[in-house]
Each structure stands twice: as structure tokens, then as C-alpha cells.
C-alpha atoms as a PDB file:
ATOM      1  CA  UNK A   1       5.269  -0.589 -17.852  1.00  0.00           C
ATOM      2  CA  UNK A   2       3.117  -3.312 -18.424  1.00  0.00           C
ATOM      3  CA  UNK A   3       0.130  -4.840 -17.596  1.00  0.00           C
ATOM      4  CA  UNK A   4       1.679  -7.933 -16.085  1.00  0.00           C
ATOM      5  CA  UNK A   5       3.434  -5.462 -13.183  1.00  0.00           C
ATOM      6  CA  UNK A   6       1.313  -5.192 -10.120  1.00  0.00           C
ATOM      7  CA  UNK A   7       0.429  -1.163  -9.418  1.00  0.00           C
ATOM      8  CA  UNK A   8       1.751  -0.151  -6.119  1.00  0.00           C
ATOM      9  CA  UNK A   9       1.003   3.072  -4.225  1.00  0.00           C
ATOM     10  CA  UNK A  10       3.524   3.756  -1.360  1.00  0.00           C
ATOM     11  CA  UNK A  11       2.643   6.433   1.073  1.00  0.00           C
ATOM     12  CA  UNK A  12       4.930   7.375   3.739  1.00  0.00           C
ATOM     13  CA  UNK A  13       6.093  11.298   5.023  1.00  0.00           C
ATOM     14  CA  UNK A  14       9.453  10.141   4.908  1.00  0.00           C
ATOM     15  CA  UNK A  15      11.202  10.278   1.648  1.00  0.00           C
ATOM     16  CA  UNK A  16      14.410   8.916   2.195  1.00  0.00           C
ATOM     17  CA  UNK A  17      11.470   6.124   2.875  1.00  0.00           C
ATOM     18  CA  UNK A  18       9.940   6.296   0.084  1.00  0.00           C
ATOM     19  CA  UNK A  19      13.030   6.442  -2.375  1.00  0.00           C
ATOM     20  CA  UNK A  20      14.290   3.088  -0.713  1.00  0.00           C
ATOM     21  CA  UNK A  21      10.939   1.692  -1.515  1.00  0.00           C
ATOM     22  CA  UNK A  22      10.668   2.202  -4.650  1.00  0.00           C
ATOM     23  CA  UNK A  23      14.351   1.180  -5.956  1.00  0.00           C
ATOM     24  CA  UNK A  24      13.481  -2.146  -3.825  1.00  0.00           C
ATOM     25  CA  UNK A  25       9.992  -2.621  -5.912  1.00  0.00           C
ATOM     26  CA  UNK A  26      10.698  -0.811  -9.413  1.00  0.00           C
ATOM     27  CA  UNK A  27      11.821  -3.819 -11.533  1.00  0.00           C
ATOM     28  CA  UNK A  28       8.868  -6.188 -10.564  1.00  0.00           C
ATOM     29  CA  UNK A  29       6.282  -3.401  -9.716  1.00  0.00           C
ATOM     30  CA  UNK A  30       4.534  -0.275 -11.051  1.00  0.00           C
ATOM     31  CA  UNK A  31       5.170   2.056  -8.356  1.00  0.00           C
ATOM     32  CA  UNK A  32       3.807   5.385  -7.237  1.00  0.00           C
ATOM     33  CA  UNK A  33       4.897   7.574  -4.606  1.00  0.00           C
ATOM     34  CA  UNK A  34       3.341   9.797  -1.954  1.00  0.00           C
ATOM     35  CA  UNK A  35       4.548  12.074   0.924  1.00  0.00           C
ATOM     36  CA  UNK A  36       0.524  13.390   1.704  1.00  0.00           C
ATOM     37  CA  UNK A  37      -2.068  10.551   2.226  1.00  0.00           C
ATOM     38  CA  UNK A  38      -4.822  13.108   1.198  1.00  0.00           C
ATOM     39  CA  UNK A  39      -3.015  13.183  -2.078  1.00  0.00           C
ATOM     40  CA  UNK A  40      -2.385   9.288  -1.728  1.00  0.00           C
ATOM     41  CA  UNK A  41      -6.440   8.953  -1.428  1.00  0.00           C
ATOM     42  CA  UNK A  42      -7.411  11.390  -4.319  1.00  0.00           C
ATOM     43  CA  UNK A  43      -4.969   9.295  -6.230  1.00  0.00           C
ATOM     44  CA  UNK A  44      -6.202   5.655  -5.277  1.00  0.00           C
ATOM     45  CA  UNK A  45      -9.660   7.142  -6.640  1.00  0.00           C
ATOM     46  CA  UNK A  46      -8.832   8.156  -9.596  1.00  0.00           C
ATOM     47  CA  UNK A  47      -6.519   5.545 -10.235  1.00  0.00           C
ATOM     48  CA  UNK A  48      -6.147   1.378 -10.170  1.00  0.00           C
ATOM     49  CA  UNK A  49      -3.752  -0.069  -7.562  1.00  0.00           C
ATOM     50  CA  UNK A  50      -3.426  -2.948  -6.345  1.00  0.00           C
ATOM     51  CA  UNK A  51      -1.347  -2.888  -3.781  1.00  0.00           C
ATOM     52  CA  UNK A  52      -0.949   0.356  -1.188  1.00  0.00           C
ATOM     53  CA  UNK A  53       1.763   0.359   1.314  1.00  0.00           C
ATOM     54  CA  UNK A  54       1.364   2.834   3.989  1.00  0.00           C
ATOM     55  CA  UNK A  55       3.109   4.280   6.745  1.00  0.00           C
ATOM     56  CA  UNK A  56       1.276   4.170  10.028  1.00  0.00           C
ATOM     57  CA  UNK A  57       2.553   7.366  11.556  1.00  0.00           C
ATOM     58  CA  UNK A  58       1.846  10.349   8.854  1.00  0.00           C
ATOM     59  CA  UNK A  59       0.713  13.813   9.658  1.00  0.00           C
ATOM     60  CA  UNK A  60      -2.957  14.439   8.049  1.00  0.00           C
ATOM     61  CA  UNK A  61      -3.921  11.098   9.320  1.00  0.00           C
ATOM     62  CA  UNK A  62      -3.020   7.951  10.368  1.00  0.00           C
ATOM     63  CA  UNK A  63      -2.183   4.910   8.449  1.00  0.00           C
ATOM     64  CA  UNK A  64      -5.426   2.815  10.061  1.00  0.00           C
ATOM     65  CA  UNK A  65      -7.454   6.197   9.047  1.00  0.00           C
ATOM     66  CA  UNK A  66      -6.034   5.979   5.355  1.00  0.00           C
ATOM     67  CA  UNK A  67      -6.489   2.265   4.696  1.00  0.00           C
ATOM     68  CA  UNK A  68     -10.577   2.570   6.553  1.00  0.00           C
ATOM     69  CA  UNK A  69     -10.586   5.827   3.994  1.00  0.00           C
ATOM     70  CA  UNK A  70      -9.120   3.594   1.242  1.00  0.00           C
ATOM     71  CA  UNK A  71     -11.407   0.700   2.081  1.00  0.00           C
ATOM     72  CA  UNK A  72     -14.703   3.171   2.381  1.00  0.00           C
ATOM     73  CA  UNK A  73     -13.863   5.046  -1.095  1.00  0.00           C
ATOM     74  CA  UNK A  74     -12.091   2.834  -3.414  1.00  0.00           C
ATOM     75  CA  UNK A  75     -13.806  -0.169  -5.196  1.00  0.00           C
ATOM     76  CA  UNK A  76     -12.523  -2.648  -5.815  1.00  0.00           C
ATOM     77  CA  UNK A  77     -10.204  -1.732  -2.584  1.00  0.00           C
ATOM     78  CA  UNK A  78      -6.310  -2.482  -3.255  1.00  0.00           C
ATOM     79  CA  UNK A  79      -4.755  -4.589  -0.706  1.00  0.00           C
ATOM     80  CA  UNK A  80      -3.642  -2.671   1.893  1.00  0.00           C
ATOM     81  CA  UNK A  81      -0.161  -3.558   3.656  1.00  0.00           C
ATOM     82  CA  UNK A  82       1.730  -1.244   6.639  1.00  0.00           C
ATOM     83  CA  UNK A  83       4.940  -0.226   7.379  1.00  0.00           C
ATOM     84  CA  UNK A  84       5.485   0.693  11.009  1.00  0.00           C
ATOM     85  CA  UNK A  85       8.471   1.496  13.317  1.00  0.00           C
ATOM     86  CA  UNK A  86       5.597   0.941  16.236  1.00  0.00           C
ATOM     87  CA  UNK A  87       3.718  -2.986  15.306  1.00  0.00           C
ATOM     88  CA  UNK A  88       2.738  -3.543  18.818  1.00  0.00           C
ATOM     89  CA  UNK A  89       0.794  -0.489  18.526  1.00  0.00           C
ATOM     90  CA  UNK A  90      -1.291  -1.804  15.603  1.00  0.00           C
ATOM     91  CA  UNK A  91      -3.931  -4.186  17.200  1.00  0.00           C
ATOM     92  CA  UNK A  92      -7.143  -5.066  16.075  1.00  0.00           C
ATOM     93  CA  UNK A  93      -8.725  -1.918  17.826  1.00  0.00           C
ATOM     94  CA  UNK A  94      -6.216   0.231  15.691  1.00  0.00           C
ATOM     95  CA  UNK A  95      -8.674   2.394  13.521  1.00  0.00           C
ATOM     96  CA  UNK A  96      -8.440   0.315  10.089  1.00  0.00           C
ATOM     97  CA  UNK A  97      -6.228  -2.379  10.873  1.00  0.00           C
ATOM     98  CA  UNK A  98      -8.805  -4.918  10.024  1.00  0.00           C
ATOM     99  CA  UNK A  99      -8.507  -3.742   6.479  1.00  0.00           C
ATOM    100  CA  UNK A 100      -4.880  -4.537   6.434  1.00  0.00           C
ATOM    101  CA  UNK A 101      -3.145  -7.560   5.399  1.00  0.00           C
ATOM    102  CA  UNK A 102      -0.544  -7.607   6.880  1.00  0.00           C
ATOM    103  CA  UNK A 103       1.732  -4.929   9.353  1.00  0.00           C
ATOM    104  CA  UNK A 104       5.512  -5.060   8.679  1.00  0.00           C
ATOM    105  CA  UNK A 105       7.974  -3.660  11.038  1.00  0.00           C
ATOM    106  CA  UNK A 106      10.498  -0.407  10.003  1.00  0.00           C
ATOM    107  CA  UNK A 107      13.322  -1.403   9.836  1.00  0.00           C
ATOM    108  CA  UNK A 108      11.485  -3.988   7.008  1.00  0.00           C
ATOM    109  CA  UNK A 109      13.890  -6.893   5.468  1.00  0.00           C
ATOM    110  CA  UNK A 110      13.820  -5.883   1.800  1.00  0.00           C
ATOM    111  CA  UNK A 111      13.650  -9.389   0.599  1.00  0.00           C
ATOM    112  CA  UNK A 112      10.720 -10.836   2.608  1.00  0.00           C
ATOM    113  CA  UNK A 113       8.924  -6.880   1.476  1.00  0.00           C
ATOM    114  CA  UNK A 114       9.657  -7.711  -1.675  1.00  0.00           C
ATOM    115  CA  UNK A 115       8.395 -10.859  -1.909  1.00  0.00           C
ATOM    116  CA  UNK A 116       5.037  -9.612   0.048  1.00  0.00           C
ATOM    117  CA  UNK A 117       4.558  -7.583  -2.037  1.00  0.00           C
ATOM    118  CA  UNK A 118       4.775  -9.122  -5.453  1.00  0.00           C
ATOM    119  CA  UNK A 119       2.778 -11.994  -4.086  1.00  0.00           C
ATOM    120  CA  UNK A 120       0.197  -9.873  -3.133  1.00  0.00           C
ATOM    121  CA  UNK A 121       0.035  -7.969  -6.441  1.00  0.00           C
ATOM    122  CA  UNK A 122      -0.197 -11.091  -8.848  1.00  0.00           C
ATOM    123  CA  UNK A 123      -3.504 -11.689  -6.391  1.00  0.00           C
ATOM    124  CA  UNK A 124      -4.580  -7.857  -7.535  1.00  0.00           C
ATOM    125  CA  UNK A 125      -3.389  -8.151 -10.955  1.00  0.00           C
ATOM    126  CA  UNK A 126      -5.854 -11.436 -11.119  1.00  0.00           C
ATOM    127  CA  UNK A 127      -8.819  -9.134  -9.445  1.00  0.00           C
ATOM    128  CA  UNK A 128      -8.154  -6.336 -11.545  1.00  0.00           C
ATOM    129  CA  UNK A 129      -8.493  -8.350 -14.807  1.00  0.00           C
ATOM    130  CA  UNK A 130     -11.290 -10.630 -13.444  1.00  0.00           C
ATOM    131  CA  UNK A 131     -13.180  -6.692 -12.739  1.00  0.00           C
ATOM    132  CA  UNK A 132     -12.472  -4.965 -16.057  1.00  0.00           C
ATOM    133  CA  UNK A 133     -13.573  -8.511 -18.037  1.00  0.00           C
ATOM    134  CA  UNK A 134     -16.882  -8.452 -16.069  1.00  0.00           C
END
């Protein structure tokens, strides 16, 4: 793939979620897949994305926990997006929802996801270049 895809991580314990992700993203996106967020954050380390979609309720640890682990650990920190059956229970107390940019509700429409998501990866594809030119 290219260097004019965005990289997307998508970390969810659900893989019937994840599978439906990544057919929706695949054509405009480079996307990665992750049941484990501990695996997800050894990943995002070792590896440029930038985008991260994230589940909010994971075994291991939340999805506020992984995005203020994300946020602590990874430089320069991907843009961090959640999918949640649960939104009202994401406020700005939730452990890192201020390091979020947005919260999207499970069932998500694909289209507006999609669209989210792309939008927010041309801004990450721009960072990323603007970081490895510097």
C-alpha cells in the first residue's frame, strides 16, 4: 500500500468487529487489526499510525486507559477515535477521553465512519510527513 493511505490501527475484542471494520476501511486505508490492546500498544510503538480506533469495553483495559497509554507512549500520538455500544458513559471524566477525538456509537453508520476516518487520516498523513521531513 502506499504512502498516500492513512495507517489505521483498529482494536476491538470482538472480531466479527473487527472484520467489518476493516472491509469498510481497506480500499482508502492501511489497516491493522487487534483483538489485545497490550498487543495494540506494543504495536503503535513500534509502528506509525495515524489513526487508532478503539473499542471502549476490552478486557486488559479500557479504551480511555489505551488511548491515555497511547497518548503517554507514542510520539507523535495517532489520533485517537472510539467505538462504543455505551457513549453516554464516555464523559470527560472517562479515563482518556480527553485524548479522543471523537466517540462514535456501536451500531456505527459505515458511511459517516468512513468518512471520519479518512478525514482524519489525510490530517495524520500531513503530520507524519511534516515529522519525518523535520
Amino acid at each position: 500500500m502506499s504512502n498516500s493511505h492513512p495507517r489505521v490501527l483498529v482494536v476491538d475484542d470482538d472480531p466479527g468487529v473487527l472484520q467489518s471494520l476493516k472491509l469498510l476501511l481497506e480500499d482508502d486505508c492501511e489497516v491493522t487489526c487487534e483483538v489485545s490492546p497490550v498487543n495494540a500498544l506494543t504495536l503503535a510503538r513500534s509502528s506509525p499510525f495515524d489513526v487508532i480506533i478503539t473499542d471502549f469495553k476490552m478486557p486488559q483495559m479500557t479504551g480511555g486507559e489505551f488511548a491515555r497509554a497511547v497518548k503517554e507512549q507514542v510520539s507523535p500520538t495517532p489520533y485517537l477515535l472510539m467505538l462504543t455500544g455505551t457513549p453516554q458513559s464516555v464523559t470527560h471524566q472517562t479515563v482518556g477521553a480527553q485524548d479522543l477525538v471523537m466517540v462514535l456509537a456501536k451500531p456505527f453508520e459505515p458511511d459517516r465512519l468512513l468518512r471520519m476516518v479518512t478525514q482524519v487520516g489525510r490530517l495524520g498523513l500531513i503530520r507524519r510527513g511534516a515529522t519525518a521531513s523535520s
